[in-house]
PDB file of N, CA and C in Angstrom:
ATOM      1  N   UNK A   1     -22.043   4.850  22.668  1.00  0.00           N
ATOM      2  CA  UNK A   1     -21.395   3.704  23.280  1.00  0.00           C
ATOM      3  C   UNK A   1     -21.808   2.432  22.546  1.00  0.00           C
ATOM      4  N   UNK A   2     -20.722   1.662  22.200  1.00  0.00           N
ATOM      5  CA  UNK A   2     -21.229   0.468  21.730  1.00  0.00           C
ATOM      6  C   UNK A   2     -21.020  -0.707  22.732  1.00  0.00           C
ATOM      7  N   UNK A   3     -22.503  -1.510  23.032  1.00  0.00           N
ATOM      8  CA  UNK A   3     -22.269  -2.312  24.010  1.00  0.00           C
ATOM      9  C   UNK A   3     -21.369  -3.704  23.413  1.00  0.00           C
ATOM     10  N   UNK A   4     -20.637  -3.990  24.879  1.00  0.00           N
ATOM     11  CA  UNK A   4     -19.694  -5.504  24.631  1.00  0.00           C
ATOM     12  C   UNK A   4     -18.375  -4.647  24.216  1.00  0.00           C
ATOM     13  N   UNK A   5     -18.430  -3.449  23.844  1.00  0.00           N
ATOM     14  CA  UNK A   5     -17.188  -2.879  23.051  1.00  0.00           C
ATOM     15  C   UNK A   5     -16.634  -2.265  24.407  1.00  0.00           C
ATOM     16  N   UNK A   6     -14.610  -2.440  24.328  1.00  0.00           N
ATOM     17  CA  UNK A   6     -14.382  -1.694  25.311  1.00  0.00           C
ATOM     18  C   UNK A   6     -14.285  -0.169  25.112  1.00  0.00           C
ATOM     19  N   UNK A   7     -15.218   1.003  25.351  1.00  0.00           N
ATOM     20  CA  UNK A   7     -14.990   2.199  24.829  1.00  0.00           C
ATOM     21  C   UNK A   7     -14.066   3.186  25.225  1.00  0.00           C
ATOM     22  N   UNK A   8     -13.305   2.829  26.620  1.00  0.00           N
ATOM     23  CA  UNK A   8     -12.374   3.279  26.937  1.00  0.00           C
ATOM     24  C   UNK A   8     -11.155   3.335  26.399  1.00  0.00           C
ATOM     25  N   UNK A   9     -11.129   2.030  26.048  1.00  0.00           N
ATOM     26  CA  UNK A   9      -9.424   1.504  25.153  1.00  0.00           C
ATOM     27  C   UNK A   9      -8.596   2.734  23.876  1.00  0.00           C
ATOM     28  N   UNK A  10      -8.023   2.972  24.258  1.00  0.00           N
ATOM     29  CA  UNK A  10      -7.012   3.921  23.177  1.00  0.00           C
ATOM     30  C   UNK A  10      -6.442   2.886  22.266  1.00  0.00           C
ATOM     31  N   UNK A  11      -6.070   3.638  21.138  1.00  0.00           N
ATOM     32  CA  UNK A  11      -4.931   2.991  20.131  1.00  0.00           C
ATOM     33  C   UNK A  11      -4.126   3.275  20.407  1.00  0.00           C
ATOM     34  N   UNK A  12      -3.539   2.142  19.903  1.00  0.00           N
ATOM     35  CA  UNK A  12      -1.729   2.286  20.469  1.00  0.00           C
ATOM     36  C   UNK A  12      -1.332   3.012  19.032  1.00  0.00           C
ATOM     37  N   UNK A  13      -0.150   3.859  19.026  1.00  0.00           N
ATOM     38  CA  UNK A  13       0.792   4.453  17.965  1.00  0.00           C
ATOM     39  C   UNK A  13       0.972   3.484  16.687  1.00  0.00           C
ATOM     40  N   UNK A  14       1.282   2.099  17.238  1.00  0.00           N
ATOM     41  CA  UNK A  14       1.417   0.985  15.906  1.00  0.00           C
ATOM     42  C   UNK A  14      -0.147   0.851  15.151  1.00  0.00           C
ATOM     43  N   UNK A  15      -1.531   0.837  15.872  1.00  0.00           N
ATOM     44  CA  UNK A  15      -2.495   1.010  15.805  1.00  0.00           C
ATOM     45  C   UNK A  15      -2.848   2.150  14.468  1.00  0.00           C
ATOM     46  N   UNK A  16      -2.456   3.799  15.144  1.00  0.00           N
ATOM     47  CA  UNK A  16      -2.647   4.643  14.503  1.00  0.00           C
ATOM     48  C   UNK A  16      -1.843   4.887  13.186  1.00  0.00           C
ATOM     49  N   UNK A  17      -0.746   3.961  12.817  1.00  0.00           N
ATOM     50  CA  UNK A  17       0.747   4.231  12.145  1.00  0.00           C
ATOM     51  C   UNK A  17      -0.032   3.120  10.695  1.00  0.00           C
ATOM     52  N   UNK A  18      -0.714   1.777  11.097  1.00  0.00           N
ATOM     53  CA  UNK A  18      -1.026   0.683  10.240  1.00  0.00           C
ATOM     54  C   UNK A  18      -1.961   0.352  10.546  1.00  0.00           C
ATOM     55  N   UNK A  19      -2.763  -0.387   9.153  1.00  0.00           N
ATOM     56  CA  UNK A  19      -4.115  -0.353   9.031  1.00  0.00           C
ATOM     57  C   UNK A  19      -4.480  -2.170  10.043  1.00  0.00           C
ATOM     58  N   UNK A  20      -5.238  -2.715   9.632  1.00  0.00           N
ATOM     59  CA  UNK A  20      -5.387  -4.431   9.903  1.00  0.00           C
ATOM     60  C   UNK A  20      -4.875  -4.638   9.742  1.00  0.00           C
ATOM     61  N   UNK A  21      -4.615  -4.683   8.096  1.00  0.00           N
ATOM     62  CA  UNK A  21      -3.800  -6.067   7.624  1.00  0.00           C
ATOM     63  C   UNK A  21      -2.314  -5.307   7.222  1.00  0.00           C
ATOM     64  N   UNK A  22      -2.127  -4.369   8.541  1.00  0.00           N
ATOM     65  CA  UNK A  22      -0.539  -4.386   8.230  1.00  0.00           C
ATOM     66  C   UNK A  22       0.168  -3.372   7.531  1.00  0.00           C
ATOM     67  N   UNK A  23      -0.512  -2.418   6.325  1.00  0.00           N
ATOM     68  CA  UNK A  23      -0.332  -1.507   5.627  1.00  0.00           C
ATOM     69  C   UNK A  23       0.360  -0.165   6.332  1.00  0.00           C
ATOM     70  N   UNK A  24       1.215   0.353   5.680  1.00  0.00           N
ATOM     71  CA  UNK A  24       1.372   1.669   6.427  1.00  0.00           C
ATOM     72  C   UNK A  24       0.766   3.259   5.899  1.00  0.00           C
ATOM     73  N   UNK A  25      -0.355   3.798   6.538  1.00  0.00           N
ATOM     74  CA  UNK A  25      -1.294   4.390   6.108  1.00  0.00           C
ATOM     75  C   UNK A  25      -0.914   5.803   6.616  1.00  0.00           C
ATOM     76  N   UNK A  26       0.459   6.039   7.057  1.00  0.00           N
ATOM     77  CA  UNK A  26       0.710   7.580   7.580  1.00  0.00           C
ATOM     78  C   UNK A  26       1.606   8.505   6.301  1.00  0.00           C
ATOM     79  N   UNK A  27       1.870   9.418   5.766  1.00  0.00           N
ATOM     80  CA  UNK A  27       2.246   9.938   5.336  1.00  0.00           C
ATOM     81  C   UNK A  27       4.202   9.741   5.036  1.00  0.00           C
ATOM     82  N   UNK A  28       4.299   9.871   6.586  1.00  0.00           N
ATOM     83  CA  UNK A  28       5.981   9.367   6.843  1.00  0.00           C
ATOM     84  C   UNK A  28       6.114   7.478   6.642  1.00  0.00           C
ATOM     85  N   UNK A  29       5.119   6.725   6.740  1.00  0.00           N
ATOM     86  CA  UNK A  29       5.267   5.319   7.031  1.00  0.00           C
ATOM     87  C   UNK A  29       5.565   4.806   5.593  1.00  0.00           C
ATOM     88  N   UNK A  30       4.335   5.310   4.380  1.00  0.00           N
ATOM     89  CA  UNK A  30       3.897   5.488   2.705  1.00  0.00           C
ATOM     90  C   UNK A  30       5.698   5.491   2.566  1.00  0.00           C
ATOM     91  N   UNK A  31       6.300   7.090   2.846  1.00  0.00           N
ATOM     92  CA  UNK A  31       7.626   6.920   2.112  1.00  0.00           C
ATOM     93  C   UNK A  31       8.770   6.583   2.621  1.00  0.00           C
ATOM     94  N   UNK A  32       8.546   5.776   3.282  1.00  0.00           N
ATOM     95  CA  UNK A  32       9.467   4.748   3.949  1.00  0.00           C
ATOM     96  C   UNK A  32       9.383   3.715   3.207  1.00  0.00           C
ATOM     97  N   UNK A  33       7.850   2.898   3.063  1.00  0.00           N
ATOM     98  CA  UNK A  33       8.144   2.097   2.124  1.00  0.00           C
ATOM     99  C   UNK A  33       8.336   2.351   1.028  1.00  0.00           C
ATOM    100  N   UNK A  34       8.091   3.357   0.225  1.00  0.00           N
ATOM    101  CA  UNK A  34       8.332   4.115  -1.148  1.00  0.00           C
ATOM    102  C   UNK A  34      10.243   3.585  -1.387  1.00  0.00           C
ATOM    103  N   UNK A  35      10.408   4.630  -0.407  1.00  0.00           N
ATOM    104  CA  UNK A  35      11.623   5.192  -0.189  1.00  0.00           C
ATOM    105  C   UNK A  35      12.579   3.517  -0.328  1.00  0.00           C
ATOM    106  N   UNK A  36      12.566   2.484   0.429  1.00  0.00           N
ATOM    107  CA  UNK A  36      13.144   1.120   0.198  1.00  0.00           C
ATOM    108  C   UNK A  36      12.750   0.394  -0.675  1.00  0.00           C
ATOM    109  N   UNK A  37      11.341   0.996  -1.248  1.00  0.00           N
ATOM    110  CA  UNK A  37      11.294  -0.495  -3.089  1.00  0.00           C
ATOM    111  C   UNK A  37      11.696   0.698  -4.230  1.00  0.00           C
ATOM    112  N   UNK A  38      12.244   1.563  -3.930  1.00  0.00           N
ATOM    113  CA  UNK A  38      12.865   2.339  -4.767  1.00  0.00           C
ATOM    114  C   UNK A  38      14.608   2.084  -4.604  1.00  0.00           C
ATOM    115  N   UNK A  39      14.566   1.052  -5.119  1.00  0.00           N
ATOM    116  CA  UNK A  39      15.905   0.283  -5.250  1.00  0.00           C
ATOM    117  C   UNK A  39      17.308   1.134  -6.300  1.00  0.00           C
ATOM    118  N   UNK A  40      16.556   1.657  -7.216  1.00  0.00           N
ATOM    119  CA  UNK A  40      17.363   2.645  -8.032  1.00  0.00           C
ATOM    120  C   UNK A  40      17.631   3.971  -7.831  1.00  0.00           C
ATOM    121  N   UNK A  41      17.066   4.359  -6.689  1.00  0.00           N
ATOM    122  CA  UNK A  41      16.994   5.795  -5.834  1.00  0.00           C
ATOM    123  C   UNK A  41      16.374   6.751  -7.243  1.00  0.00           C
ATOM    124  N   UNK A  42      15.712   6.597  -8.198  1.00  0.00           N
ATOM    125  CA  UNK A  42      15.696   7.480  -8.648  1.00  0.00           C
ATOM    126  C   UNK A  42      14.531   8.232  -8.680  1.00  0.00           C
ATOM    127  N   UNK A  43      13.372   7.826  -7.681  1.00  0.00           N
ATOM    128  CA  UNK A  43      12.041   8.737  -7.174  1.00  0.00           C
ATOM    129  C   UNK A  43      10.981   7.952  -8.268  1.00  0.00           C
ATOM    130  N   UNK A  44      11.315   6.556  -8.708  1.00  0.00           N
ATOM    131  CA  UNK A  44      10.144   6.098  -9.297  1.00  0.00           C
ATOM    132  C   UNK A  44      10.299   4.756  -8.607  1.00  0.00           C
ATOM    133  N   UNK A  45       8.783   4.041  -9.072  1.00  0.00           N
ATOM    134  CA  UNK A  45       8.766   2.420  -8.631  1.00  0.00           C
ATOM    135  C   UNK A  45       8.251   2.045  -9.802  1.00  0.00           C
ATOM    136  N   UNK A  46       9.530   0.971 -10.438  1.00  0.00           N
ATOM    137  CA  UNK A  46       9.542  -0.162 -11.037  1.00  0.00           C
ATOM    138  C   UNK A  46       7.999  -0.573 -11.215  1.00  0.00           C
ATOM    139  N   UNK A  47       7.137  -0.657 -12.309  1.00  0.00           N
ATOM    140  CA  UNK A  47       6.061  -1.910 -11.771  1.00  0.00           C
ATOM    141  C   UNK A  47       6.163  -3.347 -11.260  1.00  0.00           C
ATOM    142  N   UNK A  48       7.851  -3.485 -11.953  1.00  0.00           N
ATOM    143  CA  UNK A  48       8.135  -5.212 -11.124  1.00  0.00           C
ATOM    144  C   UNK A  48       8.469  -5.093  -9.576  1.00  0.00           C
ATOM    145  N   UNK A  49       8.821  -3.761  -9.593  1.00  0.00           N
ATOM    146  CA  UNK A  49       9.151  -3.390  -7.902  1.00  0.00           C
ATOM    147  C   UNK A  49       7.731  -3.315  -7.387  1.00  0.00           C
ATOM    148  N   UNK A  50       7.184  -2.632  -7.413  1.00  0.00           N
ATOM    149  CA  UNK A  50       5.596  -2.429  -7.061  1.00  0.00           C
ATOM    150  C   UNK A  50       4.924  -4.090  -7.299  1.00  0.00           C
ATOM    151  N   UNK A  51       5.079  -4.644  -8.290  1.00  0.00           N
ATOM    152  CA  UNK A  51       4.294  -6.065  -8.010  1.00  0.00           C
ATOM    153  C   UNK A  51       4.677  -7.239  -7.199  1.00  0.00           C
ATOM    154  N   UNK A  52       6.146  -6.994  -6.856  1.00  0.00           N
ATOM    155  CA  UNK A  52       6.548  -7.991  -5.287  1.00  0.00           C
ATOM    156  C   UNK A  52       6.208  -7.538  -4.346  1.00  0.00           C
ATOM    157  N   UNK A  53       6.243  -6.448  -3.775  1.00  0.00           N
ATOM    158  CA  UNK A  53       5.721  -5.606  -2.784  1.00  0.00           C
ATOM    159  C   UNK A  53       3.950  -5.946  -2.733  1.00  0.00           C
ATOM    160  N   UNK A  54       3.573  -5.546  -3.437  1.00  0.00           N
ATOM    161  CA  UNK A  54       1.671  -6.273  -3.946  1.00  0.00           C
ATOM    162  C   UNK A  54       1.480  -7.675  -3.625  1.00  0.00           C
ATOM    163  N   UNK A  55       1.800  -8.642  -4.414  1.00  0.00           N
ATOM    164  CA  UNK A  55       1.677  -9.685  -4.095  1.00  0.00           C
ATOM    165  C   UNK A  55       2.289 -10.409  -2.181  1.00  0.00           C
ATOM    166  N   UNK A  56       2.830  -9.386  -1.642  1.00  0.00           N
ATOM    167  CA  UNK A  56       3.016 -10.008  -0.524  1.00  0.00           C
ATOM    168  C   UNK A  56       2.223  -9.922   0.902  1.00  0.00           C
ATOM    169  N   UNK A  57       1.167  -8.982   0.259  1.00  0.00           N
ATOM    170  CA  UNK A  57      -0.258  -8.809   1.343  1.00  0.00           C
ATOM    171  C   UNK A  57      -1.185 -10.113   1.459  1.00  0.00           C
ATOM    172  N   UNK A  58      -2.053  -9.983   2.154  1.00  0.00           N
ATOM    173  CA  UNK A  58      -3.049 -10.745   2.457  1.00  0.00           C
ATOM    174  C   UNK A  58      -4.102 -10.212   0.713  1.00  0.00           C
ATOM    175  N   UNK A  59      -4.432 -11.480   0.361  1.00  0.00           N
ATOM    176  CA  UNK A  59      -5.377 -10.957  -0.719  1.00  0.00           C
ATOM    177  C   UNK A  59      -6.908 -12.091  -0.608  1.00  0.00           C
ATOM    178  N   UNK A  60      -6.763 -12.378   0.845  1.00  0.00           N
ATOM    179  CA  UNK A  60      -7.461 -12.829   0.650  1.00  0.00           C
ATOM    180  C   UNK A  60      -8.319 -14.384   0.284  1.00  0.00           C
ATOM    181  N   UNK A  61      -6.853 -15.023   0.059  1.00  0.00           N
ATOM    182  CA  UNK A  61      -6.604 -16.749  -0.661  1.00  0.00           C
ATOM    183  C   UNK A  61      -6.271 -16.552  -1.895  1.00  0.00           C
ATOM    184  N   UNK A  62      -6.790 -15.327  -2.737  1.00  0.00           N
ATOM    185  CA  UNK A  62      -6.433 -15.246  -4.323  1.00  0.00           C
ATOM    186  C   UNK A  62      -5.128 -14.692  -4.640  1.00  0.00           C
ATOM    187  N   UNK A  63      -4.927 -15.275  -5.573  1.00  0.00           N
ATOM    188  CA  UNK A  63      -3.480 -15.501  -5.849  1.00  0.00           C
ATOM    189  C   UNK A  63      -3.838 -14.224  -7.153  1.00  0.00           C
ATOM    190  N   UNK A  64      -3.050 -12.854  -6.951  1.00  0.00           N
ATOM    191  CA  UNK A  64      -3.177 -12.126  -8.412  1.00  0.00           C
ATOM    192  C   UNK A  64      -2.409 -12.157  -9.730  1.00  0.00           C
ATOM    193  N   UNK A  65      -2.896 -12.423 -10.869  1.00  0.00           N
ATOM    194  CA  UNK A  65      -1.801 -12.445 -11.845  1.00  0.00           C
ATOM    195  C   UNK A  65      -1.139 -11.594 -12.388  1.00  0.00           C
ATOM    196  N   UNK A  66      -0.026 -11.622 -13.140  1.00  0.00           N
ATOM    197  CA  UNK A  66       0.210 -10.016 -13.547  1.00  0.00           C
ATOM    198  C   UNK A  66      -0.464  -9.093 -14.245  1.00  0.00           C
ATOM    199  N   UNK A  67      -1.530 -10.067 -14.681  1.00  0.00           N
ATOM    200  CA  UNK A  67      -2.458  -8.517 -15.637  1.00  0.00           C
ATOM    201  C   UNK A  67      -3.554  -7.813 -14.498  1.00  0.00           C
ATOM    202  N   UNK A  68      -3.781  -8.499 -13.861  1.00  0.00           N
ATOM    203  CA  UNK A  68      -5.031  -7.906 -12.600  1.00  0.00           C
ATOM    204  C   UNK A  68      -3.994  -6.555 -11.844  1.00  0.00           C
ATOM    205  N   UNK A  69      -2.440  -7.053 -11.573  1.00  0.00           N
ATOM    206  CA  UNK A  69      -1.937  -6.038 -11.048  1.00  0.00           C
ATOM    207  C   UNK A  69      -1.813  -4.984 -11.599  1.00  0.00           C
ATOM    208  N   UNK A  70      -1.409  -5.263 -12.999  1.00  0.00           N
ATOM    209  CA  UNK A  70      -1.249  -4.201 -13.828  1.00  0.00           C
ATOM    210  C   UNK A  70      -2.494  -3.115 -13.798  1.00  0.00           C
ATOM    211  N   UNK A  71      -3.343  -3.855 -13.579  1.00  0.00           N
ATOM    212  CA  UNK A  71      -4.591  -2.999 -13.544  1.00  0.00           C
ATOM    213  C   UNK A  71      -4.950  -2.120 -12.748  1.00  0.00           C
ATOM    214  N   UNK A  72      -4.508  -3.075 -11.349  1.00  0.00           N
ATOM    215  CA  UNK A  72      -4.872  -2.269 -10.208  1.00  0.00           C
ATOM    216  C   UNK A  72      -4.473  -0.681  -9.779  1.00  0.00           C
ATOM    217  N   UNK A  73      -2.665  -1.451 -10.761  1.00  0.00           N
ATOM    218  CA  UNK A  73      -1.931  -0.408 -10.425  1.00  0.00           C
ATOM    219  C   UNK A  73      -2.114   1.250 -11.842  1.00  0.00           C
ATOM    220  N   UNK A  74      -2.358   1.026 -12.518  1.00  0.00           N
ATOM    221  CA  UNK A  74      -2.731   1.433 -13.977  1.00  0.00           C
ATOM    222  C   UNK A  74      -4.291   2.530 -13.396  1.00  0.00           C
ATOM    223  N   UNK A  75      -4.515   2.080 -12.386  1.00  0.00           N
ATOM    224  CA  UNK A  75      -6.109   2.890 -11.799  1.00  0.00           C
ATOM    225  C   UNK A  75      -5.359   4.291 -11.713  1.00  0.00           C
ATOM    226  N   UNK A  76      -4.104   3.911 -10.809  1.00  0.00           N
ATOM    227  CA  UNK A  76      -3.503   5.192  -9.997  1.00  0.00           C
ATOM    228  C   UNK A  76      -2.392   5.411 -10.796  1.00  0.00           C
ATOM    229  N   UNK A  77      -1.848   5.067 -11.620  1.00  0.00           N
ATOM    230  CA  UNK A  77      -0.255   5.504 -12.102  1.00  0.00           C
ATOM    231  C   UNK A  77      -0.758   6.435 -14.200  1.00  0.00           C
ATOM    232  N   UNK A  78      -0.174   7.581 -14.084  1.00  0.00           N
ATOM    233  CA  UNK A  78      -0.280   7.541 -15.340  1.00  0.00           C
ATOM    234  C   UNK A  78       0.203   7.854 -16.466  1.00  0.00           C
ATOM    235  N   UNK A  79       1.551   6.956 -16.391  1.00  0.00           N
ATOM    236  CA  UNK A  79       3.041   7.140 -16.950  1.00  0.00           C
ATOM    237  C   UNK A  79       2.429   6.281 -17.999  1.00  0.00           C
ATOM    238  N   UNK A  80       3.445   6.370 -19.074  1.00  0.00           N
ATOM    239  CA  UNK A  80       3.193   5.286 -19.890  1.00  0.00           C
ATOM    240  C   UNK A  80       4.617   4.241 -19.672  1.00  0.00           C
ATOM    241  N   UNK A  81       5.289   4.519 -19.248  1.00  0.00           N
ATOM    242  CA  UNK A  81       6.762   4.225 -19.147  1.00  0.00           C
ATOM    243  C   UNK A  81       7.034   2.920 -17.952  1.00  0.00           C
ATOM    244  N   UNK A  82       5.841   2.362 -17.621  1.00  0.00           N
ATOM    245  CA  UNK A  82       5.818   1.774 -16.238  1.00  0.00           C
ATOM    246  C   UNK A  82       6.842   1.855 -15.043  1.00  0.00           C
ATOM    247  N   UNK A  83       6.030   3.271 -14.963  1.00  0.00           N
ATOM    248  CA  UNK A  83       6.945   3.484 -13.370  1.00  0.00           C
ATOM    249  C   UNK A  83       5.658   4.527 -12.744  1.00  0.00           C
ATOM    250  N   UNK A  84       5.805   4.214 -11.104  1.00  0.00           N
ATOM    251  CA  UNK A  84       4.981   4.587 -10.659  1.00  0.00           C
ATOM    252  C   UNK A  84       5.872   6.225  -9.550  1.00  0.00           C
ATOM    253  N   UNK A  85       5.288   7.440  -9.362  1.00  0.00           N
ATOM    254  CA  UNK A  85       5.597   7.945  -8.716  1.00  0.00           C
ATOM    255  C   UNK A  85       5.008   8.208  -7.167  1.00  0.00           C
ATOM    256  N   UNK A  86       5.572   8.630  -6.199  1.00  0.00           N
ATOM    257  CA  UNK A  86       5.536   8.278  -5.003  1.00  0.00           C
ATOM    258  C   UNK A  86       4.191   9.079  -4.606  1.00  0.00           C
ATOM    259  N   UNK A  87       3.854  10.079  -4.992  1.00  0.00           N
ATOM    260  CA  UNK A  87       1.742  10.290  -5.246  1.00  0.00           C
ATOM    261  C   UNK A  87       0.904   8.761  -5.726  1.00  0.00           C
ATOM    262  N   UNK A  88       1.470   8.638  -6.790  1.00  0.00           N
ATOM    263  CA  UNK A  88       0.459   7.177  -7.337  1.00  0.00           C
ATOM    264  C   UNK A  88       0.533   6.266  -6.339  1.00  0.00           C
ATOM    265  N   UNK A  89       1.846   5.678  -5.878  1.00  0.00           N
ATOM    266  CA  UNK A  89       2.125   5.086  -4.519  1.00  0.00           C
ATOM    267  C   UNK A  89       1.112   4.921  -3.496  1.00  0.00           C
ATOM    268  N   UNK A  90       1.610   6.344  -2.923  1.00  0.00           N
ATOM    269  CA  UNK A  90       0.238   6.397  -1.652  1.00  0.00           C
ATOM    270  C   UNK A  90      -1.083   6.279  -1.902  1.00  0.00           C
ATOM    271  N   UNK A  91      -1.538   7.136  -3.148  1.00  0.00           N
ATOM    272  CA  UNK A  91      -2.791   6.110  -3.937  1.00  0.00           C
ATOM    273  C   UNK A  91      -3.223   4.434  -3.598  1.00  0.00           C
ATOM    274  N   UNK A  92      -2.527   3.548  -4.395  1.00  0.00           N
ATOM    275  CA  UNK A  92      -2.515   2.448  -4.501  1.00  0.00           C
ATOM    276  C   UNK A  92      -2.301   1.975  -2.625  1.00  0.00           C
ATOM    277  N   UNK A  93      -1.679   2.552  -2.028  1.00  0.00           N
ATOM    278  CA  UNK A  93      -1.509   1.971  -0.935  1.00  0.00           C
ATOM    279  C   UNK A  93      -2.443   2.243  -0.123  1.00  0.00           C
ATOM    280  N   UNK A  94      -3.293   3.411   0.010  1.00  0.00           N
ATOM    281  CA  UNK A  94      -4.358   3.951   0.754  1.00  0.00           C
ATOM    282  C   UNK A  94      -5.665   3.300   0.292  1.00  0.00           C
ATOM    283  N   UNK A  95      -5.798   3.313  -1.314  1.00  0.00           N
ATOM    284  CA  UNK A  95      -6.759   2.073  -1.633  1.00  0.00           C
ATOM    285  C   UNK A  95      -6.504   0.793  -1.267  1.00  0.00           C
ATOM    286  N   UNK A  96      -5.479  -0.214  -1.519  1.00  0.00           N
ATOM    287  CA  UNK A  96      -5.439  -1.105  -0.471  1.00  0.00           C
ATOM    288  C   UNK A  96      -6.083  -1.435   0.972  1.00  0.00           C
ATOM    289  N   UNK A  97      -5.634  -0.140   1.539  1.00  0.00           N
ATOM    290  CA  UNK A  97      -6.019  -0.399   3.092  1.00  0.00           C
ATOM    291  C   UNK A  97      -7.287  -0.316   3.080  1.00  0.00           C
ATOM    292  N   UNK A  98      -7.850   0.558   2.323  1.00  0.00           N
ATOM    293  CA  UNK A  98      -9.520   0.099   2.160  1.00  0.00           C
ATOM    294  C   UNK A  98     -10.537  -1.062   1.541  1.00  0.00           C
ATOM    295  N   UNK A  99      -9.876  -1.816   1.345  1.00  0.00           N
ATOM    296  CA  UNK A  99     -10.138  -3.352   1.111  1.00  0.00           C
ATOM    297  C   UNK A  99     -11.178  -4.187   2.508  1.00  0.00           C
TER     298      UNK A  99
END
């Protein structure tokens, strides 16, 4: 038991579905968003698609530039072709939520 904490309280579904700051951390939630910045339907993400989507989180006050993204995203993607597939995706997005 943690005191001051309410230990009874359940999570709500939106709770269990997204992280804090908003992320969607479920399996079905990941390719949903996959699934809509995949603007070309063709089962990849753009890195310019992937870096509007990025830049529109909380980071914190810091503003990222495009080479930091490139990076971030370059941890998990390992195309040379800059496109990310919907594995690297949930990668990058599951690291996120652990921020």
């Amino acid at each position: 038991m943690i005191q001051g904490h309410n230990n009874n309280r359940h999570l709500t579904q939106e709770e269990l579905d997204n992280n804090i700051g908003g992320l969607p951390v479920t399996n079905q939630k990941i390719r949903e968003v996959f699934d809509q910045l995949d603007s070309s339907k063709n089962g990849f993400l753009e890195f310019t698609e992937l870096k509007k989507w990025y830049r529109q989180f909380e980071n914190y006050g810091l503003d990222y530039t495009d080479k930091e993204i490139d990076a971030q995203v370059r941890k998990y993607s390992k195309s040379e072709d800059g496109t990310v597939t919907y594995d690297e995706f949930a990668c990058i997005v599951l690291a996120l939520a652990q921020r």
